[in-house]
N, C-alpha and C. Protein backbone atom coordinates (compact mmCIF):
# COMPACT_ATOMS: atom_id res chain seq x y z
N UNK A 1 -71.70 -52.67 19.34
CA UNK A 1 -71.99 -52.52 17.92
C UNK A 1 -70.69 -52.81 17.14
N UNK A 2 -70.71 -53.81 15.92
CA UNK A 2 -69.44 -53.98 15.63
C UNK A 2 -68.90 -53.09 14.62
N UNK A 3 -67.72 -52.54 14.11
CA UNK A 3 -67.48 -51.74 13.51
C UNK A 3 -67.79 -52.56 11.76
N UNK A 4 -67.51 -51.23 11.00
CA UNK A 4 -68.06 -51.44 9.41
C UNK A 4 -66.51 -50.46 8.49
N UNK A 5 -66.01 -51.74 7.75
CA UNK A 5 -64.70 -51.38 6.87
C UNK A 5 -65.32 -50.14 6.33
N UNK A 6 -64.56 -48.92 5.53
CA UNK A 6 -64.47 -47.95 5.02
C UNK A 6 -65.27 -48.52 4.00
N UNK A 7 -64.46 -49.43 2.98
CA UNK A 7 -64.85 -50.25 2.14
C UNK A 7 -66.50 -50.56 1.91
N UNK A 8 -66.91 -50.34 2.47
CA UNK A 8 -68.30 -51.25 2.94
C UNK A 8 -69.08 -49.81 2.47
N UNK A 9 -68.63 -48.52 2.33
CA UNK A 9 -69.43 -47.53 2.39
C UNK A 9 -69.31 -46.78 1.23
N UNK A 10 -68.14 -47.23 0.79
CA UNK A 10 -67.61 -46.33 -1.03
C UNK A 10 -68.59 -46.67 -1.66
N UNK A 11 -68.99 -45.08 -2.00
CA UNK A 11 -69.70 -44.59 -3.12
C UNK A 11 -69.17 -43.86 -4.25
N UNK A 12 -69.39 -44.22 -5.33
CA UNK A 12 -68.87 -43.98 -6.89
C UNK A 12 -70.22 -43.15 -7.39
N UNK A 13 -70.30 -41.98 -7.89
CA UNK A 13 -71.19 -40.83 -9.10
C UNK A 13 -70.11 -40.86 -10.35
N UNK A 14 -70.79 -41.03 -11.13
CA UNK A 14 -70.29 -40.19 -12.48
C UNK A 14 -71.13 -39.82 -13.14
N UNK A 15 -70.44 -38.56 -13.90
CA UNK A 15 -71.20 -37.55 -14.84
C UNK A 15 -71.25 -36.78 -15.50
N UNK A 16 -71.68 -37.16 -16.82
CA UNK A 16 -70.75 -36.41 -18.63
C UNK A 16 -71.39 -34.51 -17.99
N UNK A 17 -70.56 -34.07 -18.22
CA UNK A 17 -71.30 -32.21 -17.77
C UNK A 17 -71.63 -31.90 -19.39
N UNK A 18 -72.81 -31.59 -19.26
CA UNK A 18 -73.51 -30.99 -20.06
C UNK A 18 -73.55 -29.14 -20.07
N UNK A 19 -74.23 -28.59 -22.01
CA UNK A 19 -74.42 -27.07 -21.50
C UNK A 19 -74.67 -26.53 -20.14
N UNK A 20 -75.87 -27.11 -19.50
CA UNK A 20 -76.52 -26.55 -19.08
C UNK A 20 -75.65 -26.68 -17.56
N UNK A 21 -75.01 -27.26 -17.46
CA UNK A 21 -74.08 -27.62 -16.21
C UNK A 21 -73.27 -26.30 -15.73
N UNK A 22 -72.89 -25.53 -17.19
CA UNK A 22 -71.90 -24.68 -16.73
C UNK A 22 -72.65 -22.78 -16.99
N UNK A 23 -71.42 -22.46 -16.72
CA UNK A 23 -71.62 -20.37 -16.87
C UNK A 23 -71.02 -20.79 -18.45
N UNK A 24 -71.05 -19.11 -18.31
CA UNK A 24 -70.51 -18.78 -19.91
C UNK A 24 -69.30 -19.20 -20.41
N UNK A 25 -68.17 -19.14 -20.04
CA UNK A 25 -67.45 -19.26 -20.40
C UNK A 25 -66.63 -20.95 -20.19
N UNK A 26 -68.08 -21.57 -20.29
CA UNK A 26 -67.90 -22.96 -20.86
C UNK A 26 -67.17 -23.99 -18.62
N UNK A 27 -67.48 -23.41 -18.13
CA UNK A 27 -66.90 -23.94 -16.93
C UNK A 27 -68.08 -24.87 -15.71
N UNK A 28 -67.57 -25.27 -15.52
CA UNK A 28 -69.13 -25.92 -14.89
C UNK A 28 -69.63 -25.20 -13.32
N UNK A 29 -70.83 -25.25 -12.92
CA UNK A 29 -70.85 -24.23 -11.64
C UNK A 29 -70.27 -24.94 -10.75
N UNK A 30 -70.08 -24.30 -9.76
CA UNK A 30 -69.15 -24.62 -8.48
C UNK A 30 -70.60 -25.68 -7.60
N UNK A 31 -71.64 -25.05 -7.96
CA UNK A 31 -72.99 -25.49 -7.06
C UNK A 31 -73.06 -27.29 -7.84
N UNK A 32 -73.12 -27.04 -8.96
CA UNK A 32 -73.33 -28.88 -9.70
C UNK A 32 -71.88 -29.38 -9.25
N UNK A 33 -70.90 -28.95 -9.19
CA UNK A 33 -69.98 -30.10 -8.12
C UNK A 33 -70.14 -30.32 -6.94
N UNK A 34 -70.57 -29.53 -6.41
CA UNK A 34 -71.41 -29.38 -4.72
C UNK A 34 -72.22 -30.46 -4.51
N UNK A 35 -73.00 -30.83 -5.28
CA UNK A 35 -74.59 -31.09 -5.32
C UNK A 35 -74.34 -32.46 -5.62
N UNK A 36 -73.35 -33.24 -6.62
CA UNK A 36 -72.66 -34.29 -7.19
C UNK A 36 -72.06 -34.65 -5.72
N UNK A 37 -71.05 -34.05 -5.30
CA UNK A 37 -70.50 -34.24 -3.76
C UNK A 37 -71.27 -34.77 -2.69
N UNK A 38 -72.51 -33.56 -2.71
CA UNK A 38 -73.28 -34.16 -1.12
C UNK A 38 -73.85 -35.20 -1.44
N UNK A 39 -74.90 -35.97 -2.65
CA UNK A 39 -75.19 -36.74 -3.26
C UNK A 39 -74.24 -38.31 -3.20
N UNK A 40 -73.13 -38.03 -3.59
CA UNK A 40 -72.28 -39.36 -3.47
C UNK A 40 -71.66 -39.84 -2.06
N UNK A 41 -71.89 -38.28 -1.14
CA UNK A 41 -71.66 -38.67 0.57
C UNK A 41 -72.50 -39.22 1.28
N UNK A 42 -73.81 -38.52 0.89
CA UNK A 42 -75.05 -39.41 1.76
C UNK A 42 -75.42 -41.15 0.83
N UNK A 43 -74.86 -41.09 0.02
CA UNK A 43 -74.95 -42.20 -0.14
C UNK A 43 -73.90 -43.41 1.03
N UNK A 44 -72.44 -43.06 0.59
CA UNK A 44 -71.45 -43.71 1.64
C UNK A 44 -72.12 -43.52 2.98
N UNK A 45 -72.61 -42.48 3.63
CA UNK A 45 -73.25 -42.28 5.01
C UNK A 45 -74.18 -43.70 5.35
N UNK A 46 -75.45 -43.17 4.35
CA UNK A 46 -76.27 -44.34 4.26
C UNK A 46 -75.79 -45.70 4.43
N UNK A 47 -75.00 -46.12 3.31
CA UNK A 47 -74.89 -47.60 3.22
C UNK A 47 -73.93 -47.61 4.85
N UNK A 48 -72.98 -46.68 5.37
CA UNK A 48 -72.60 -47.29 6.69
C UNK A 48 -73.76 -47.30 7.67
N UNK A 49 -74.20 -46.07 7.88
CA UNK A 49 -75.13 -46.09 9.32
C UNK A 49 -76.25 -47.74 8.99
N UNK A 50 -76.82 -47.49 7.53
CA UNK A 50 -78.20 -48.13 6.91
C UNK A 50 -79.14 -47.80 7.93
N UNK A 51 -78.83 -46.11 8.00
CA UNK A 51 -80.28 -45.46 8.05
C UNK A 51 -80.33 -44.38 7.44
N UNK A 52 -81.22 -43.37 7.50
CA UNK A 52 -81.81 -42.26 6.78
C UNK A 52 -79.94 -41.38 7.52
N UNK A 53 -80.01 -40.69 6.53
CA UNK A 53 -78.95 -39.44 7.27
C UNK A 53 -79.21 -37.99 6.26
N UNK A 54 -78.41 -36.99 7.08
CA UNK A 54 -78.69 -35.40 6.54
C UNK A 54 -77.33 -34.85 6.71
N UNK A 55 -77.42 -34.25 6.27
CA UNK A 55 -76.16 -33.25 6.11
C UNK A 55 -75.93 -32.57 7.29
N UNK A 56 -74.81 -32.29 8.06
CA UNK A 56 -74.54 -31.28 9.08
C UNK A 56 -73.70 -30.25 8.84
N UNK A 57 -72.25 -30.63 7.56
CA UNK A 57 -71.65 -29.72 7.25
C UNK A 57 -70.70 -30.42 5.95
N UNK A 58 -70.10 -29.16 5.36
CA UNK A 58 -69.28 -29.34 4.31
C UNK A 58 -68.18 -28.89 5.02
N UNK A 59 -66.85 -28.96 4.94
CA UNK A 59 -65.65 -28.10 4.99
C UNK A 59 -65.07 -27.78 3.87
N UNK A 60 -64.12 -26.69 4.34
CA UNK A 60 -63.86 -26.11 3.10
C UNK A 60 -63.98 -26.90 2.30
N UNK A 61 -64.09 -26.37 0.73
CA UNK A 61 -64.10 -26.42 -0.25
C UNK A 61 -63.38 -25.49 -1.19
N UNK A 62 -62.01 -26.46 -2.09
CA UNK A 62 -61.35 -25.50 -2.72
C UNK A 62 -61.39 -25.88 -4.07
N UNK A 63 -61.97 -25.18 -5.38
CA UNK A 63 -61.64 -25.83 -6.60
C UNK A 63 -61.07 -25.72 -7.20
N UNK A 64 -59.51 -26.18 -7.35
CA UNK A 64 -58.18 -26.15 -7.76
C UNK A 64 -58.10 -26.14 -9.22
N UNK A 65 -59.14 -26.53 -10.18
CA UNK A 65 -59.12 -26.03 -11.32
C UNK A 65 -60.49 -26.35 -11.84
N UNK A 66 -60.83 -25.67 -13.13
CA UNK A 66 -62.18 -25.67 -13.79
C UNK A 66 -62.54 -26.72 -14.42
N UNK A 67 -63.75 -27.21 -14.35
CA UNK A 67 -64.42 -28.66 -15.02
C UNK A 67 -64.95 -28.37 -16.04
N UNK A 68 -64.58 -28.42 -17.36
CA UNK A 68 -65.11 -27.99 -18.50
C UNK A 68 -66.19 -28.87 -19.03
N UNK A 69 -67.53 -28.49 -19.54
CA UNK A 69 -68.60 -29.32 -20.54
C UNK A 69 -67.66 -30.22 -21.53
N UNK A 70 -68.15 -31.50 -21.22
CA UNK A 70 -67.94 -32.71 -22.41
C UNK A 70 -66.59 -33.28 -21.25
N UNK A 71 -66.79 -32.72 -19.70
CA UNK A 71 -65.52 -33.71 -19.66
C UNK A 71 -66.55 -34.88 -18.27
N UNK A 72 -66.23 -35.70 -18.14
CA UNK A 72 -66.73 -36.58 -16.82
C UNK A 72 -66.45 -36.32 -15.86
N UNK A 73 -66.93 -36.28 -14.61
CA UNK A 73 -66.94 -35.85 -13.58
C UNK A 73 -67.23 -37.12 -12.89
N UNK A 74 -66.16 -37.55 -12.20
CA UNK A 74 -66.26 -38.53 -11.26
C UNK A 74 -66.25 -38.34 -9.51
N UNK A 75 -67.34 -38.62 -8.61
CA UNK A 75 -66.80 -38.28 -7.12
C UNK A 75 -67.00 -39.35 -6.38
N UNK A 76 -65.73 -40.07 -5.50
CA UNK A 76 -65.39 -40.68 -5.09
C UNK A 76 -65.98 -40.88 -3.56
N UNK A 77 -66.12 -41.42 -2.81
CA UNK A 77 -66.87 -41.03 -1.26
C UNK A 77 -66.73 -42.58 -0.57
N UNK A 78 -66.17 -42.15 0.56
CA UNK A 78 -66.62 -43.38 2.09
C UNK A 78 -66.50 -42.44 3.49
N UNK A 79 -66.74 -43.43 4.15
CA UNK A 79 -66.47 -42.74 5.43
C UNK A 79 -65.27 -42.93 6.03
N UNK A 80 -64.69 -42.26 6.58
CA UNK A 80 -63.61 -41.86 7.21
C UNK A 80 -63.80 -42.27 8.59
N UNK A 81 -64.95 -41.61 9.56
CA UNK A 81 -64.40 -41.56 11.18
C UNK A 81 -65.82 -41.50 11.46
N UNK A 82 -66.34 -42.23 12.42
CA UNK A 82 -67.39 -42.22 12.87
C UNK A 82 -67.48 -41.36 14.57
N UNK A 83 -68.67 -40.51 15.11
CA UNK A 83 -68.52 -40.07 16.36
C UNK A 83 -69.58 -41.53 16.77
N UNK A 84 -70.24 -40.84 17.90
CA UNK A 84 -71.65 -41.67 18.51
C UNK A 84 -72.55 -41.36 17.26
N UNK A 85 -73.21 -40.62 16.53
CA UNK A 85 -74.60 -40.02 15.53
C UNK A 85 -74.29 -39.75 14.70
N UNK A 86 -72.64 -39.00 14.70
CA UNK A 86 -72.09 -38.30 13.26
C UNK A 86 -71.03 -39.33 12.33
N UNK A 87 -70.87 -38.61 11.19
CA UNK A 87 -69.69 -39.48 10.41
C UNK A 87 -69.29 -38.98 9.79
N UNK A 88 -67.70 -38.68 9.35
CA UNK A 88 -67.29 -38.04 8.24
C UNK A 88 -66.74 -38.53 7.43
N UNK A 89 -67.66 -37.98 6.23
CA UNK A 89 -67.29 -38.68 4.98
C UNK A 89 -66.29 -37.99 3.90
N UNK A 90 -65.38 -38.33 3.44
CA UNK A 90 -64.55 -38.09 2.37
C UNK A 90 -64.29 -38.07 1.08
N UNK A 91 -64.39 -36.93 -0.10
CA UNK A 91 -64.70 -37.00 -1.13
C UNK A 91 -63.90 -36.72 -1.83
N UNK A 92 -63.56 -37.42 -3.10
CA UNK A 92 -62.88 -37.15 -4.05
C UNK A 92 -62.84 -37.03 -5.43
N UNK A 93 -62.75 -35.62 -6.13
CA UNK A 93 -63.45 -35.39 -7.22
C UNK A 93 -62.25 -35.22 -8.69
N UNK A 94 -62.64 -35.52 -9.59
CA UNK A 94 -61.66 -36.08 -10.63
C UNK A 94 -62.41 -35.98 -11.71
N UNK A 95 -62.02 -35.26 -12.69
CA UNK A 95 -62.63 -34.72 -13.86
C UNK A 95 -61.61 -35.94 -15.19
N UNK A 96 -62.32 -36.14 -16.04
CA UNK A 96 -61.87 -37.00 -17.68
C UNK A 96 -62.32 -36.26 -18.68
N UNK A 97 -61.11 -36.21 -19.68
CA UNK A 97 -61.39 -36.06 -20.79
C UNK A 97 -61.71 -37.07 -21.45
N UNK A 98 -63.14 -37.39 -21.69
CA UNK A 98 -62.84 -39.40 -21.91
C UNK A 98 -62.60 -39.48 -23.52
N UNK A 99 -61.95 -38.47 -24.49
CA UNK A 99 -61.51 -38.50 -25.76
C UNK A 99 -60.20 -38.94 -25.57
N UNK A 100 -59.21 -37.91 -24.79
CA UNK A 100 -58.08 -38.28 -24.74
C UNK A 100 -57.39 -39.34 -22.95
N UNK A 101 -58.70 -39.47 -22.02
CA UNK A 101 -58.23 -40.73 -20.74
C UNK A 101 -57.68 -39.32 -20.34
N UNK A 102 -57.31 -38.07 -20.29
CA UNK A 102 -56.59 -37.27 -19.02
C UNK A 102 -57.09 -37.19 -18.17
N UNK A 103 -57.18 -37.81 -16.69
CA UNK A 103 -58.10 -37.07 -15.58
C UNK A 103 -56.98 -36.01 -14.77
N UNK A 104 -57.96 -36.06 -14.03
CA UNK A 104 -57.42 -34.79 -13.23
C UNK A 104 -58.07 -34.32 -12.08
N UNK A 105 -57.15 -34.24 -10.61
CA UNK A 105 -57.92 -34.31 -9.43
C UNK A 105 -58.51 -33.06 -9.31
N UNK A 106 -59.75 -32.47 -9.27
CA UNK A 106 -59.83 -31.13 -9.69
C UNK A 106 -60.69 -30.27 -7.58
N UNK A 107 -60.68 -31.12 -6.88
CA UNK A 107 -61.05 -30.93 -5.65
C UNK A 107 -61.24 -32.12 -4.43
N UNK A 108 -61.20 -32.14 -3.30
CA UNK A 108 -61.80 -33.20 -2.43
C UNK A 108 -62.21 -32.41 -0.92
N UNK A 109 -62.86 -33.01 -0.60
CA UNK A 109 -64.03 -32.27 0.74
C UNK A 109 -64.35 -32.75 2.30
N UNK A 110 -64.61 -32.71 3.08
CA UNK A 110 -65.04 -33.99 4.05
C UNK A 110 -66.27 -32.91 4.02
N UNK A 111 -67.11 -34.48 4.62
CA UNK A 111 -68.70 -34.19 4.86
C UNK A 111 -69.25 -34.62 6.17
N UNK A 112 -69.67 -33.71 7.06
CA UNK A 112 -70.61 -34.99 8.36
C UNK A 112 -71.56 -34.70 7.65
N UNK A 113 -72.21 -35.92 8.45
CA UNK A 113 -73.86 -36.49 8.49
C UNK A 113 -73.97 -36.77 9.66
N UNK A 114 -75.31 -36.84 10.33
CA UNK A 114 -75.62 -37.63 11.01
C UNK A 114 -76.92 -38.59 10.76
N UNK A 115 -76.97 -39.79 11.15
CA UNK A 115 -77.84 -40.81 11.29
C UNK A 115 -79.07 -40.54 12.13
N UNK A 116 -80.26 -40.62 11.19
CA UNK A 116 -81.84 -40.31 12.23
C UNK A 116 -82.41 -41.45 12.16
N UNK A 117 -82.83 -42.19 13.01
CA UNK A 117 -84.03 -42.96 13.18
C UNK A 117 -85.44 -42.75 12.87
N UNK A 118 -86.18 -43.31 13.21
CA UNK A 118 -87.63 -43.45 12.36
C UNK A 118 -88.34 -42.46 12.62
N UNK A 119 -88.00 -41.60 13.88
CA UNK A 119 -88.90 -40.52 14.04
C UNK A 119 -87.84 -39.12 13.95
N UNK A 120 -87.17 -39.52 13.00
CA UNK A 120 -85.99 -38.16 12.94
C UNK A 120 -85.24 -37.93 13.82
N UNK A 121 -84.82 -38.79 14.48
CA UNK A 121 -83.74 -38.23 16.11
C UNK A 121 -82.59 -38.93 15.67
N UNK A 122 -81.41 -38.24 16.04
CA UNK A 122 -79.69 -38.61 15.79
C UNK A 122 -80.02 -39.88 16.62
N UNK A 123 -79.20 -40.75 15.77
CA UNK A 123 -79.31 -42.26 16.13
C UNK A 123 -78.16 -42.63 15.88
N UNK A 124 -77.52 -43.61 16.75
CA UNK A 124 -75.29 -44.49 16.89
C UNK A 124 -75.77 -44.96 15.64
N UNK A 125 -74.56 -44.87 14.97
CA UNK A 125 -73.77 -45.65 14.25
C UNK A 125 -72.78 -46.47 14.49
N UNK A 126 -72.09 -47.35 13.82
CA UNK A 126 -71.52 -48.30 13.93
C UNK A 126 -70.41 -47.68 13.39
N UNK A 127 -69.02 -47.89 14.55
CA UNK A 127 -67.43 -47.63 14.50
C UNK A 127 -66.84 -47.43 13.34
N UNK A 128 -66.36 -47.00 12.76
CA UNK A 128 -65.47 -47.08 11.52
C UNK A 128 -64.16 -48.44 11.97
N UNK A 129 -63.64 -49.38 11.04
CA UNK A 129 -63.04 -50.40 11.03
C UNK A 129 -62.14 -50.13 10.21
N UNK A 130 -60.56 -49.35 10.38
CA UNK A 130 -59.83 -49.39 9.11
C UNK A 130 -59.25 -50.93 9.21
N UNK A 131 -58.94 -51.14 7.84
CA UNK A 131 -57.92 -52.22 7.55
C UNK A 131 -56.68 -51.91 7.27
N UNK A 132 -56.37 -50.64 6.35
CA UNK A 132 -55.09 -50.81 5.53
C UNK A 132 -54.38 -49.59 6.53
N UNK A 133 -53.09 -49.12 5.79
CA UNK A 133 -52.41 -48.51 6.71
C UNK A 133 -53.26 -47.18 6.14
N UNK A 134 -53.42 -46.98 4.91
CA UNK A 134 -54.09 -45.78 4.41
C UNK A 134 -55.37 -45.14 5.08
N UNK A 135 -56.18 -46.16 5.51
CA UNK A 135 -57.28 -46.17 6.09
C UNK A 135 -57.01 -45.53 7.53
N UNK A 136 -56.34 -46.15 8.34
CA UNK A 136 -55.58 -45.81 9.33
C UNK A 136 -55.29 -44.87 9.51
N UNK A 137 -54.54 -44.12 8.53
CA UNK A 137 -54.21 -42.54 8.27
C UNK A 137 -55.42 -41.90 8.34
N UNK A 138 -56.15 -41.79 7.39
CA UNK A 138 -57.60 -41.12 6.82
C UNK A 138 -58.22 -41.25 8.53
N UNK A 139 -58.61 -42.38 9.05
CA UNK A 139 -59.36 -42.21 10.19
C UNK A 139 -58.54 -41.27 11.34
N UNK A 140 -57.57 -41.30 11.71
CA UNK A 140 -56.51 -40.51 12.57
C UNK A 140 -56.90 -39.03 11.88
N UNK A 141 -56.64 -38.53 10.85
CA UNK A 141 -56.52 -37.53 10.51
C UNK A 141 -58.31 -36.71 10.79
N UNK A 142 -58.89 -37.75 10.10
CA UNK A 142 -60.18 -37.22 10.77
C UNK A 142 -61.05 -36.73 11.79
N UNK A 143 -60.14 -37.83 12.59
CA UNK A 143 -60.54 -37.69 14.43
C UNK A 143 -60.17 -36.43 14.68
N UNK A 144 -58.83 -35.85 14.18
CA UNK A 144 -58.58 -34.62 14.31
C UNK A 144 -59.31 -33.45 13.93
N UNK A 145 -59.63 -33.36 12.72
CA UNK A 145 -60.46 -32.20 12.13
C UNK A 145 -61.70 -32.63 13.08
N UNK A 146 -62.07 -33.50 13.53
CA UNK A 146 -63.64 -33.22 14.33
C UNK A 146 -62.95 -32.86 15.57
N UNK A 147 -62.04 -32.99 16.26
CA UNK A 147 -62.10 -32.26 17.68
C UNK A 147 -61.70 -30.95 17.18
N UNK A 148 -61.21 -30.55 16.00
CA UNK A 148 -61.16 -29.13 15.67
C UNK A 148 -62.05 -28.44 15.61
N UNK A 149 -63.10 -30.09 14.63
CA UNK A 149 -65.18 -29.07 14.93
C UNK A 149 -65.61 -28.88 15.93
N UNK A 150 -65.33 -29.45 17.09
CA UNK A 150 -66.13 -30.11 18.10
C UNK A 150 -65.64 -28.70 19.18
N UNK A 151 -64.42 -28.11 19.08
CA UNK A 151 -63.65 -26.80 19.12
C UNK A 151 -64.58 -25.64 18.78
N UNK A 152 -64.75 -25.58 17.32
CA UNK A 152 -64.91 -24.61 17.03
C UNK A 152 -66.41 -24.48 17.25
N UNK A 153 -67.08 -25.24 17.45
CA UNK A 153 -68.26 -25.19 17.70
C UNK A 153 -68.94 -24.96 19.40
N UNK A 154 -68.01 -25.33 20.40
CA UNK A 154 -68.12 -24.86 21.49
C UNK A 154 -67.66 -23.61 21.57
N UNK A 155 -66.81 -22.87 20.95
CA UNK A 155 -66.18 -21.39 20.78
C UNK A 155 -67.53 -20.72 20.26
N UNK A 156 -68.22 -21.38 19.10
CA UNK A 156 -69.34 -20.26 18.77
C UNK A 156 -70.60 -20.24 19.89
N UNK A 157 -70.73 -20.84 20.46
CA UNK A 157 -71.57 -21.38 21.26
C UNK A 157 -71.37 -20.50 22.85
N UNK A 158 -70.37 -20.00 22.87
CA UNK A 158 -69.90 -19.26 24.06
C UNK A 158 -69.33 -19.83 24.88
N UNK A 159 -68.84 -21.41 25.06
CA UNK A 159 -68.53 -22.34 25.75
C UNK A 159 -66.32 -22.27 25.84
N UNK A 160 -66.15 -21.26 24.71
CA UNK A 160 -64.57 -21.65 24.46
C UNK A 160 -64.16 -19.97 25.37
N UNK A 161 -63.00 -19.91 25.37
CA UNK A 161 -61.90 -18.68 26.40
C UNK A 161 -62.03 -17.68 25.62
């Protein structure tokens, strides 16, 4: 199966936050950046596998500052690292004041998915292909946090010391 550039999978959301977006005190919920996030990942998922995919997990999530109503909300997304079924995707979220152009990186996330076939069963995907040195980085670094999952998930499982 031949591999598929990062490139090939970037997905772009944007989105003016409205009242109804936020709590009281004018901030937007933590759940509508969530929801903006998984949304712009299964998209990048999709266009790599180009099949159906679902969510398997979020990792942390930290929101380093508040997204106020009337500002844009932009989230950034490709894939990072592919396993055999899974993929993790990488998100990056960036708030505008589009009166005065200030953005501001206000969180970023990784996401797996995995790829189902026609009758719902985890189905290969195709390699991740970096090109640049950046890419390179991002995929290395990734490989890591999944044998950290791949860890922590045999530990819950009863399988770890």
């Amino acid at each position: 199966m031949l591999g598929r550039h990062p490139r090939e999978s970037e997905s772009v959301i944007a989105e003016l936050m409205m009242p109804q977006h936020a709590n009281i005190m004018g901030n937007v919920f933590g759940g509508v950046i969530l929801s903006l996030v998984d949304r712009v990942a299964a998209v990048a998922a999709i266009r790599h596998a180009r099949k159906q995919c679902v969510t398997v997990s979020v990792d942390k999530v930290n929101f380093r500052e508040p997204i106020r109503v009337g500002e844009l909300v932009t989230a950034m997304a490709r894939v990072n690292f592919t396993g055999r079924t899974s993929m993790e995707v990488g998100v990056k979220v960036i708030a505008e004041n589009v009166l005065t152009g200030e953005r501001r990186h206000t969180n970023s996330c990784y996401l797996t998915y995995v790829a189902l076939d026609d009758r719902g069963q985890p189905t290969e995907v195709p390699p991740v292909a970096p090109e640049t040195p950046d890419e390179e980085r991002r995929y290395k670094r990734a490989a890591q946090r999944r044998a950290g999952r791949v860890m922590d998930r045999r530990y819950d499982q009863g399988h770890g010391e």
